[in-house]
PDB file of N, CA and C in Angstrom:
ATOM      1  N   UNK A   1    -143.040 150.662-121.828  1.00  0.00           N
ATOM      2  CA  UNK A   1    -141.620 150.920-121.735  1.00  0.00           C
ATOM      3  C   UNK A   1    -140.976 149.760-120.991  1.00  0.00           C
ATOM      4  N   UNK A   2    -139.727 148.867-121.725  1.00  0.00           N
ATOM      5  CA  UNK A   2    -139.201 147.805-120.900  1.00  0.00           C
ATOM      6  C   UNK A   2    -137.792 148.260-120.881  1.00  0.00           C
ATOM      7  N   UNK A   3    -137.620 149.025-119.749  1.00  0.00           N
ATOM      8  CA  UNK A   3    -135.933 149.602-119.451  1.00  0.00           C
ATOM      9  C   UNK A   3    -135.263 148.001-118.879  1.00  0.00           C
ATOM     10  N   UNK A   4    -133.991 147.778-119.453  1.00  0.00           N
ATOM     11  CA  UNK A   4    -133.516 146.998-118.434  1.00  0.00           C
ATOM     12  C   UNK A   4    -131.592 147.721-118.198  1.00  0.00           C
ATOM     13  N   UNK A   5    -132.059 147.995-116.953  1.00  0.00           N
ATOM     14  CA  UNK A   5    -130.702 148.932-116.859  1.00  0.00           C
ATOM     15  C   UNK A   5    -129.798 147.780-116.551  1.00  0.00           C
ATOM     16  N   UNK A   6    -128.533 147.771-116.153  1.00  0.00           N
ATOM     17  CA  UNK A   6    -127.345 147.366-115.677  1.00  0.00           C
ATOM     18  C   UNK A   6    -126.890 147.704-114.221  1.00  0.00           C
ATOM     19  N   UNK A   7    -127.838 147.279-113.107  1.00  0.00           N
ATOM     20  CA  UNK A   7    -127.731 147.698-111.707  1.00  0.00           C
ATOM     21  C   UNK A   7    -127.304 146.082-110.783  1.00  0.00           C
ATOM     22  N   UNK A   8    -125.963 147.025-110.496  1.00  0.00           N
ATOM     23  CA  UNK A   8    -125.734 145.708-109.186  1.00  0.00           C
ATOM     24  C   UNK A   8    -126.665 145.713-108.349  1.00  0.00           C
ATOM     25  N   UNK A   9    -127.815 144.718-108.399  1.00  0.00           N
ATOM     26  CA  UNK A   9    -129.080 145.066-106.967  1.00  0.00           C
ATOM     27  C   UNK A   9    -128.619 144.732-105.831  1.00  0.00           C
ATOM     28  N   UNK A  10    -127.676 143.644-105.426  1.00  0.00           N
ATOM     29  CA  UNK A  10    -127.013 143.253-104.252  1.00  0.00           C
ATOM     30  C   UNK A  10    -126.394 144.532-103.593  1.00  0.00           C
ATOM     31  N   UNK A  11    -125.874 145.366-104.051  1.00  0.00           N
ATOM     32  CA  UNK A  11    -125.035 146.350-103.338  1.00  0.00           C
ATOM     33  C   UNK A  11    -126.407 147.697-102.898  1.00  0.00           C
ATOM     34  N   UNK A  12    -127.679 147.486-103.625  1.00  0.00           N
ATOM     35  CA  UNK A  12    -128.422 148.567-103.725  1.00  0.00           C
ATOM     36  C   UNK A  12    -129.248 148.867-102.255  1.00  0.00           C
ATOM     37  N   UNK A  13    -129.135 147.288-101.659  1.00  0.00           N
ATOM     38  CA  UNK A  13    -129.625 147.553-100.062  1.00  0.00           C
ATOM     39  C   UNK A  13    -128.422 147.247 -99.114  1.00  0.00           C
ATOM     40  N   UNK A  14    -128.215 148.289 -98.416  1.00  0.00           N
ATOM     41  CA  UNK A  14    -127.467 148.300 -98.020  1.00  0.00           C
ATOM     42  C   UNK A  14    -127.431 147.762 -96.438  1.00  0.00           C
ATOM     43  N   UNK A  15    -125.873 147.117 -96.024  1.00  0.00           N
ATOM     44  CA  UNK A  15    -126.058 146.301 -94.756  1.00  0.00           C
ATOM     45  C   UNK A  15    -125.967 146.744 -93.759  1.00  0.00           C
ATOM     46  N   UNK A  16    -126.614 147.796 -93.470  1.00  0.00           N
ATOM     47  CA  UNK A  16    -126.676 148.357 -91.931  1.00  0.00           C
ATOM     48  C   UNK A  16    -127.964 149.164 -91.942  1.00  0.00           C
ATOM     49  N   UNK A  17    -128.640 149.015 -90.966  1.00  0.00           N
ATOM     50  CA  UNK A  17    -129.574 150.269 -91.008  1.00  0.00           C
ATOM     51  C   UNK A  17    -129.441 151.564 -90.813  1.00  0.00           C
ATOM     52  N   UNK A  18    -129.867 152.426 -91.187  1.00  0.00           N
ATOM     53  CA  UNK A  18    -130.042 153.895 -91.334  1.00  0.00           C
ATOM     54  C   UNK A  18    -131.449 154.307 -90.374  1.00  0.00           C
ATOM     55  N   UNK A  19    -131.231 154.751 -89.632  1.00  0.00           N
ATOM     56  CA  UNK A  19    -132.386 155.177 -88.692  1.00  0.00           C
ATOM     57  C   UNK A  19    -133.086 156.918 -89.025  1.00  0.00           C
ATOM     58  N   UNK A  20    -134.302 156.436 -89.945  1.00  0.00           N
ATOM     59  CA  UNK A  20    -134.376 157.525 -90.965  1.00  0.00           C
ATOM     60  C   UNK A  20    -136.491 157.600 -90.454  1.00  0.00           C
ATOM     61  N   UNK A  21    -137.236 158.213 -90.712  1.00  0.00           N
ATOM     62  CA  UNK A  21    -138.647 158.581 -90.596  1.00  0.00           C
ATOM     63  C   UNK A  21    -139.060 157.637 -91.316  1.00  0.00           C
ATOM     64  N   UNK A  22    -140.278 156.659 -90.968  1.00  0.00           N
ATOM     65  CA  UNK A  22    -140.715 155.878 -92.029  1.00  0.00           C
ATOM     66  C   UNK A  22    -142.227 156.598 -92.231  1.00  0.00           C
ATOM     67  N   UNK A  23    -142.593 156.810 -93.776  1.00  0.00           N
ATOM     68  CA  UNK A  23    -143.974 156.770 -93.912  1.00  0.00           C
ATOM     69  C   UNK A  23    -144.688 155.467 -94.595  1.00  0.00           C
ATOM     70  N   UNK A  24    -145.882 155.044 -94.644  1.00  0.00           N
ATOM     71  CA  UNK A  24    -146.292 153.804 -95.442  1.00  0.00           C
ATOM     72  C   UNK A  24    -146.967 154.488 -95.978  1.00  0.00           C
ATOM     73  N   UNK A  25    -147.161 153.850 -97.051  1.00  0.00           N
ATOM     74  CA  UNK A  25    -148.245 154.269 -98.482  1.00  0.00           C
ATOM     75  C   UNK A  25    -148.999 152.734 -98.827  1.00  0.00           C
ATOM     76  N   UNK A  26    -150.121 152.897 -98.631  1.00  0.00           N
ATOM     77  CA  UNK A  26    -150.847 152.101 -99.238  1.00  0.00           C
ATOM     78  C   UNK A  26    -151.365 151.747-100.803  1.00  0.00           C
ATOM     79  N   UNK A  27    -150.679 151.168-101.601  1.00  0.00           N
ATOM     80  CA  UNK A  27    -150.923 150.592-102.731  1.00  0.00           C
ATOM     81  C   UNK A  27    -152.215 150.306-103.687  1.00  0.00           C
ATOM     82  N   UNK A  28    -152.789 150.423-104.348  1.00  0.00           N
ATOM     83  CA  UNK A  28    -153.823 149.297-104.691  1.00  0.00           C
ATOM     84  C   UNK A  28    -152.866 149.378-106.361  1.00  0.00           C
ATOM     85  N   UNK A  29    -153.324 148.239-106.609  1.00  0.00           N
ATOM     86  CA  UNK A  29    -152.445 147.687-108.367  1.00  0.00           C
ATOM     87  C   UNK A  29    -153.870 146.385-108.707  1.00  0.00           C
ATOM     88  N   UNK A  30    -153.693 145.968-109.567  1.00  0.00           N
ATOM     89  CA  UNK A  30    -154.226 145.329-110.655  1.00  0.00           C
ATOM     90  C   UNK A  30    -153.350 143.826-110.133  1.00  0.00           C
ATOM     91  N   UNK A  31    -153.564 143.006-110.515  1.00  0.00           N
ATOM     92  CA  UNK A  31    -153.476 141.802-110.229  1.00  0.00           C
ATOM     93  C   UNK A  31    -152.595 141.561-111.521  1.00  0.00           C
ATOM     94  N   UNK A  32    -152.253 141.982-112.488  1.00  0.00           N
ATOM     95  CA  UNK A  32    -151.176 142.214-113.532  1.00  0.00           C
ATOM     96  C   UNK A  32    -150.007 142.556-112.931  1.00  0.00           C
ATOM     97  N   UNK A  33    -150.058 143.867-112.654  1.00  0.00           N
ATOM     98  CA  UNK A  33    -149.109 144.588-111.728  1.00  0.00           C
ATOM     99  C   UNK A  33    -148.514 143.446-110.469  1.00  0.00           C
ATOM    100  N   UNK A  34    -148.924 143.348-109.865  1.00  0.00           N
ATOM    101  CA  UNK A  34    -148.557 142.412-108.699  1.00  0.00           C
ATOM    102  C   UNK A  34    -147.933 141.163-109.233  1.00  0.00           C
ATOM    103  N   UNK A  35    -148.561 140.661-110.225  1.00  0.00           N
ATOM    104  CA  UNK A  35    -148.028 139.646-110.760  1.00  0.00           C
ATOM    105  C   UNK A  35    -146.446 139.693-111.303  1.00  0.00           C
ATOM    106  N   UNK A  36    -146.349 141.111-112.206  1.00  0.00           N
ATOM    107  CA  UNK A  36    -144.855 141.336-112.328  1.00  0.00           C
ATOM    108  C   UNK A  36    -144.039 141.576-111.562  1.00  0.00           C
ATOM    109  N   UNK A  37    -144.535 142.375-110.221  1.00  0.00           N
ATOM    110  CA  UNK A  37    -143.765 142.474-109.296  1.00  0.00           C
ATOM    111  C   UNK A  37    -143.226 141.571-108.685  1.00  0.00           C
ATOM    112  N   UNK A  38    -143.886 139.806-108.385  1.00  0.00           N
ATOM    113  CA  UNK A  38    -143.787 139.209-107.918  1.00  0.00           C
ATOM    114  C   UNK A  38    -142.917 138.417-109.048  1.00  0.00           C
ATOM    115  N   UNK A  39    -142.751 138.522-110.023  1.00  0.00           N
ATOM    116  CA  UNK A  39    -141.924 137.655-111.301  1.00  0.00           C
ATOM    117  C   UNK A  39    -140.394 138.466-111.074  1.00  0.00           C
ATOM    118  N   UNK A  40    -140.410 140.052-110.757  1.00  0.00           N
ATOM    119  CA  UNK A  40    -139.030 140.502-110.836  1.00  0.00           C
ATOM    120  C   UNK A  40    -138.735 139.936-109.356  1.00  0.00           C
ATOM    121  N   UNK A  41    -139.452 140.135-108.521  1.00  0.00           N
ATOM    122  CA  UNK A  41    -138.789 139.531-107.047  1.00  0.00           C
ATOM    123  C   UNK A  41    -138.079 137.939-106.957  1.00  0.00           C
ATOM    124  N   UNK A  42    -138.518 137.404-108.163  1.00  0.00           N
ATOM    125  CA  UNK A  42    -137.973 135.970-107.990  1.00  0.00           C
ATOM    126  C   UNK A  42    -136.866 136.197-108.791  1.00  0.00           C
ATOM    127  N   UNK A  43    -137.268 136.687-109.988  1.00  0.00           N
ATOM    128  CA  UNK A  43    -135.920 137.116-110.830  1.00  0.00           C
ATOM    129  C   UNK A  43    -134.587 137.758-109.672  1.00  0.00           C
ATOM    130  N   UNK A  44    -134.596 138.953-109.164  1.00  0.00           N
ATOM    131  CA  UNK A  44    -133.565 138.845-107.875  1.00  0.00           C
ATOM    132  C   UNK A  44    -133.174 138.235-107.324  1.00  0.00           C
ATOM    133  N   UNK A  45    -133.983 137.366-106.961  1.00  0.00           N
ATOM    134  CA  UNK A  45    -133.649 136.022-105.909  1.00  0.00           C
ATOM    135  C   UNK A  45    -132.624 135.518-105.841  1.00  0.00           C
ATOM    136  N   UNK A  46    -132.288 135.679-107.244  1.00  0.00           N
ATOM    137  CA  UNK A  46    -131.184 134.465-108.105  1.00  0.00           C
ATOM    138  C   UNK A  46    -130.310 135.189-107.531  1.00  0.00           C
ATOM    139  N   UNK A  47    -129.907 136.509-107.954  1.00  0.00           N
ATOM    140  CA  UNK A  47    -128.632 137.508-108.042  1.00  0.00           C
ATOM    141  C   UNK A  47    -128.543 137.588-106.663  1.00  0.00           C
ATOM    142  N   UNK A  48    -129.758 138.082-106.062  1.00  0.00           N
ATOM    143  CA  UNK A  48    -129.129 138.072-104.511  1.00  0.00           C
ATOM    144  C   UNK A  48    -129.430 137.630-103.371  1.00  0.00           C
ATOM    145  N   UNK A  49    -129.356 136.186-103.709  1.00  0.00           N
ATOM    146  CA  UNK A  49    -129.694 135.088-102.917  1.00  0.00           C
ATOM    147  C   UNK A  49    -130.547 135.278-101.732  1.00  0.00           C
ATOM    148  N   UNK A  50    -131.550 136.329-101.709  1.00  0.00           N
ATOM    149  CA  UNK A  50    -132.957 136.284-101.251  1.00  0.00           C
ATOM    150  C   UNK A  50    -134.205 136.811-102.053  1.00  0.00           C
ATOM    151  N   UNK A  51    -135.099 136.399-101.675  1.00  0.00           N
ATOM    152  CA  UNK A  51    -136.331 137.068-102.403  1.00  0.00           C
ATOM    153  C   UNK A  51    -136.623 138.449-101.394  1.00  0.00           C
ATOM    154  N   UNK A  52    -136.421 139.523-102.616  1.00  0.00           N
ATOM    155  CA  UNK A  52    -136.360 141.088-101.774  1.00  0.00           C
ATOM    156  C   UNK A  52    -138.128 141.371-102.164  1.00  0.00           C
ATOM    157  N   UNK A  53    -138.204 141.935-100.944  1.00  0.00           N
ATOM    158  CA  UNK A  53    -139.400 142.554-100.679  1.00  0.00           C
ATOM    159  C   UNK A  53    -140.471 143.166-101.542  1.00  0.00           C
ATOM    160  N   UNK A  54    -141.667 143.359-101.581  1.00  0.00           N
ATOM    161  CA  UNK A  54    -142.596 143.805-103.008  1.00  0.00           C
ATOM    162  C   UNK A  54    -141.895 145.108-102.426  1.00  0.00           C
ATOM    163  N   UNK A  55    -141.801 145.450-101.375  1.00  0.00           N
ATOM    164  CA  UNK A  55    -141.314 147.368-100.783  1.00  0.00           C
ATOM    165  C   UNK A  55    -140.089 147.048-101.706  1.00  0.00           C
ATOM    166  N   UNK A  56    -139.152 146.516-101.655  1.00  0.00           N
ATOM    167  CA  UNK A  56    -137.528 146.507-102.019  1.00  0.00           C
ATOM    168  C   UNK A  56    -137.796 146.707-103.581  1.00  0.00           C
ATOM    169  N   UNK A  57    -138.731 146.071-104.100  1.00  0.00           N
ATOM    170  CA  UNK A  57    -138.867 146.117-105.832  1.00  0.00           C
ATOM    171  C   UNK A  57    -139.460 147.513-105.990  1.00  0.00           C
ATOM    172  N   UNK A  58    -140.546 148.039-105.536  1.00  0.00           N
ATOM    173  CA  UNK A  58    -141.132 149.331-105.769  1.00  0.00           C
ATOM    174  C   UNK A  58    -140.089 150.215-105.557  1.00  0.00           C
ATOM    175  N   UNK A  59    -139.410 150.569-104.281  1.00  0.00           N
ATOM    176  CA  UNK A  59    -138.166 151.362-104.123  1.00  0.00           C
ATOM    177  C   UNK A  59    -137.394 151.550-105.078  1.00  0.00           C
ATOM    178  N   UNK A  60    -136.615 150.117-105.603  1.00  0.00           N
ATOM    179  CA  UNK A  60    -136.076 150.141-106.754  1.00  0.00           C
ATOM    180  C   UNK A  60    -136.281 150.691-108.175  1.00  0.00           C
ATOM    181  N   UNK A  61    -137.778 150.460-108.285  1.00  0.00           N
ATOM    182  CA  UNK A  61    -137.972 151.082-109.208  1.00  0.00           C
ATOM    183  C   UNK A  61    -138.418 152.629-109.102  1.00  0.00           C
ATOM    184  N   UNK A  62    -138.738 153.511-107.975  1.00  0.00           N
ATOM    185  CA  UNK A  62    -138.852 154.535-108.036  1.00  0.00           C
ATOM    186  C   UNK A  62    -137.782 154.921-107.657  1.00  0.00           C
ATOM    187  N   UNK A  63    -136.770 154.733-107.799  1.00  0.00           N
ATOM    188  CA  UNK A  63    -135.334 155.138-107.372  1.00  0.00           C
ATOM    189  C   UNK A  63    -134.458 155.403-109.157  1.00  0.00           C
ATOM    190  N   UNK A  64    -134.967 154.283-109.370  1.00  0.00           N
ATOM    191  CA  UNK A  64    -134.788 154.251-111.015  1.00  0.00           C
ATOM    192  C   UNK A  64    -135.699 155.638-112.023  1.00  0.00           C
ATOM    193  N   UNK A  65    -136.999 155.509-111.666  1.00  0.00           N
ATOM    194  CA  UNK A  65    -137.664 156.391-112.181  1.00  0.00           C
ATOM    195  C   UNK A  65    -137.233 157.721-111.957  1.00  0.00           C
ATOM    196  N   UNK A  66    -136.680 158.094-110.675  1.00  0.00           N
ATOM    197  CA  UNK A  66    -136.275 159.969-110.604  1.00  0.00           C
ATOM    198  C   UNK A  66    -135.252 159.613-110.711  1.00  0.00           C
ATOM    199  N   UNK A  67    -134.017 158.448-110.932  1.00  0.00           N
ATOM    200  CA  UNK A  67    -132.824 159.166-111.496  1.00  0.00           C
ATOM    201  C   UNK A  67    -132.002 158.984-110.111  1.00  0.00           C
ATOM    202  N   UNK A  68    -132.309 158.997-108.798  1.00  0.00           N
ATOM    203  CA  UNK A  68    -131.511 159.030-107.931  1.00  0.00           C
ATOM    204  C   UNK A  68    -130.842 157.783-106.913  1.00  0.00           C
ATOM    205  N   UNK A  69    -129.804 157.535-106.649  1.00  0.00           N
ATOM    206  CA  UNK A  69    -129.472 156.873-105.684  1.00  0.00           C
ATOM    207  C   UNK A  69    -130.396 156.838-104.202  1.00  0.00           C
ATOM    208  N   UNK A  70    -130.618 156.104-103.835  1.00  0.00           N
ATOM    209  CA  UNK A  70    -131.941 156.257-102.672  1.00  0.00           C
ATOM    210  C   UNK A  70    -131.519 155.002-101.767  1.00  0.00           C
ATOM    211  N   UNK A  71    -130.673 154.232-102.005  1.00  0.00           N
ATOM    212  CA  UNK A  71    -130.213 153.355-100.611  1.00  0.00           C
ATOM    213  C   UNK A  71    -129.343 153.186 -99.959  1.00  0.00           C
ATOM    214  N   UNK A  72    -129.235 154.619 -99.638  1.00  0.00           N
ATOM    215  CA  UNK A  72    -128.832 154.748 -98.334  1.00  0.00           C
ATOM    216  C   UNK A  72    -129.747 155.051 -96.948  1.00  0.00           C
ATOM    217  N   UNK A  73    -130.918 155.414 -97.223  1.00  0.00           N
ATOM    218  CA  UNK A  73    -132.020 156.071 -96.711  1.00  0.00           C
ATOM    219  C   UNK A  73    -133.244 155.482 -96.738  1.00  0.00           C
ATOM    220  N   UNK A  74    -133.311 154.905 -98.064  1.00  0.00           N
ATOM    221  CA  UNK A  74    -135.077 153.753 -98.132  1.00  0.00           C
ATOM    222  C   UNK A  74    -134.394 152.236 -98.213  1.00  0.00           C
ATOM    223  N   UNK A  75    -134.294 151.706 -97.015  1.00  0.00           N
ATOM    224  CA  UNK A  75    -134.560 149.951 -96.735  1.00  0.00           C
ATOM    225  C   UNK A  75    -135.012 149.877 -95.858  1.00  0.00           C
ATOM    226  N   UNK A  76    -135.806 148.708 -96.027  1.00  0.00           N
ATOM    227  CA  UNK A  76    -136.560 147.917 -95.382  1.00  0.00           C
ATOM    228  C   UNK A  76    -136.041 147.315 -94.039  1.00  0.00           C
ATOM    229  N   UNK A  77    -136.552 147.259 -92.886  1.00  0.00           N
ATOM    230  CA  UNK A  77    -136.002 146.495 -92.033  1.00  0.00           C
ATOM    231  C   UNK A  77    -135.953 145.283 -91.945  1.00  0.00           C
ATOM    232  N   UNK A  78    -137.168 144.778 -92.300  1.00  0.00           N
ATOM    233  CA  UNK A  78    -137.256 143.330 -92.319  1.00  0.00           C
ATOM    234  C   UNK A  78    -136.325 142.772 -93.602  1.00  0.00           C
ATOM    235  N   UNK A  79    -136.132 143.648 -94.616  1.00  0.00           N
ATOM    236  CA  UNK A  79    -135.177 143.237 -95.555  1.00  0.00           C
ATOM    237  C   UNK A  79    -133.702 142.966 -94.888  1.00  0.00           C
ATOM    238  N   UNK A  80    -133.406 143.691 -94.065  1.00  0.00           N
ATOM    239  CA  UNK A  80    -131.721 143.438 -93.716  1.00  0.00           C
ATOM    240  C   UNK A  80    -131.671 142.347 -92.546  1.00  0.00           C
ATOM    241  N   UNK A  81    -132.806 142.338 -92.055  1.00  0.00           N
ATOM    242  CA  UNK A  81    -132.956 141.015 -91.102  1.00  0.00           C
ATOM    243  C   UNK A  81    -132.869 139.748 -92.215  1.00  0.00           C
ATOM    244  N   UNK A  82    -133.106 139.570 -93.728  1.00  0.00           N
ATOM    245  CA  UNK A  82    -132.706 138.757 -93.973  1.00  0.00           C
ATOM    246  C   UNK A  82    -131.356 138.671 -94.460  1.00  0.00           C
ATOM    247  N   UNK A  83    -131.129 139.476 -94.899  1.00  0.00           N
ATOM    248  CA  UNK A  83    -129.245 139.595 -95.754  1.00  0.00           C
ATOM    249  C   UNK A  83    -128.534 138.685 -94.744  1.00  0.00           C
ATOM    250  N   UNK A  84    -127.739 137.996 -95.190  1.00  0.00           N
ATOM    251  CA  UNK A  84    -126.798 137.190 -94.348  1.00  0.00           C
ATOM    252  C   UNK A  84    -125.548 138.291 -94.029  1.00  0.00           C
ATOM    253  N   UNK A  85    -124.919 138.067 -92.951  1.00  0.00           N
ATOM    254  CA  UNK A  85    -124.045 139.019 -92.548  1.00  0.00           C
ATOM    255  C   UNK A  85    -123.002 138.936 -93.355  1.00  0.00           C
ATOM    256  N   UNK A  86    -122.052 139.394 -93.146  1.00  0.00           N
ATOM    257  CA  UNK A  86    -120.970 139.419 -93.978  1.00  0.00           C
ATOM    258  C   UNK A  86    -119.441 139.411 -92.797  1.00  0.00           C
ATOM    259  N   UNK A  87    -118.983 138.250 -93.803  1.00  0.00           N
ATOM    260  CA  UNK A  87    -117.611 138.216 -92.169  1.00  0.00           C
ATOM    261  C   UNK A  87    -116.798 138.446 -93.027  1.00  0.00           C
TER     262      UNK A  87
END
């Protein structure tokens, strides 16, 4: 399945933190897998002038997969430490 939706990703992490429970999940993927992940993370790059996180791409896409808005609540910290501020 190759969905390509129509999502502003810049607006999808949002610039403030949310002080919310974190759990981690440990991963294992295929060296395929990783590989695409790491091809859409550069692909972003472009649009929003950083390279977002392998967490920021998975989010995204399980945010996509159930259908729901989810960033307001799942970002990354180290992700908004990079966003440039906004004056």
């Amino acid at each position: 399945m190759n969905v390509k939706p129509s999502i502003n990703w810049v607006d999808r992490i949002p610039s403030k933190a949310v002080r919310v429970e974190r759990n981690q999940i440990n991963l294992r993927m295929s060296e395929a897998l990783r590989k695409l992940i790491d091809g859409k993370r550069i692909e972003l790059s472009e649009e929003m002038g950083t390279i977002p996180s392998r967490s920021d791409i998975l989010r995204l896409a399980l945010e996509m997969y159930f259908g729901q808005d989810l960033s307001k609540t799942e970002v990354d910290r180290r992700t908004l430490a990079r966003i440039p501020k906004q004056k």
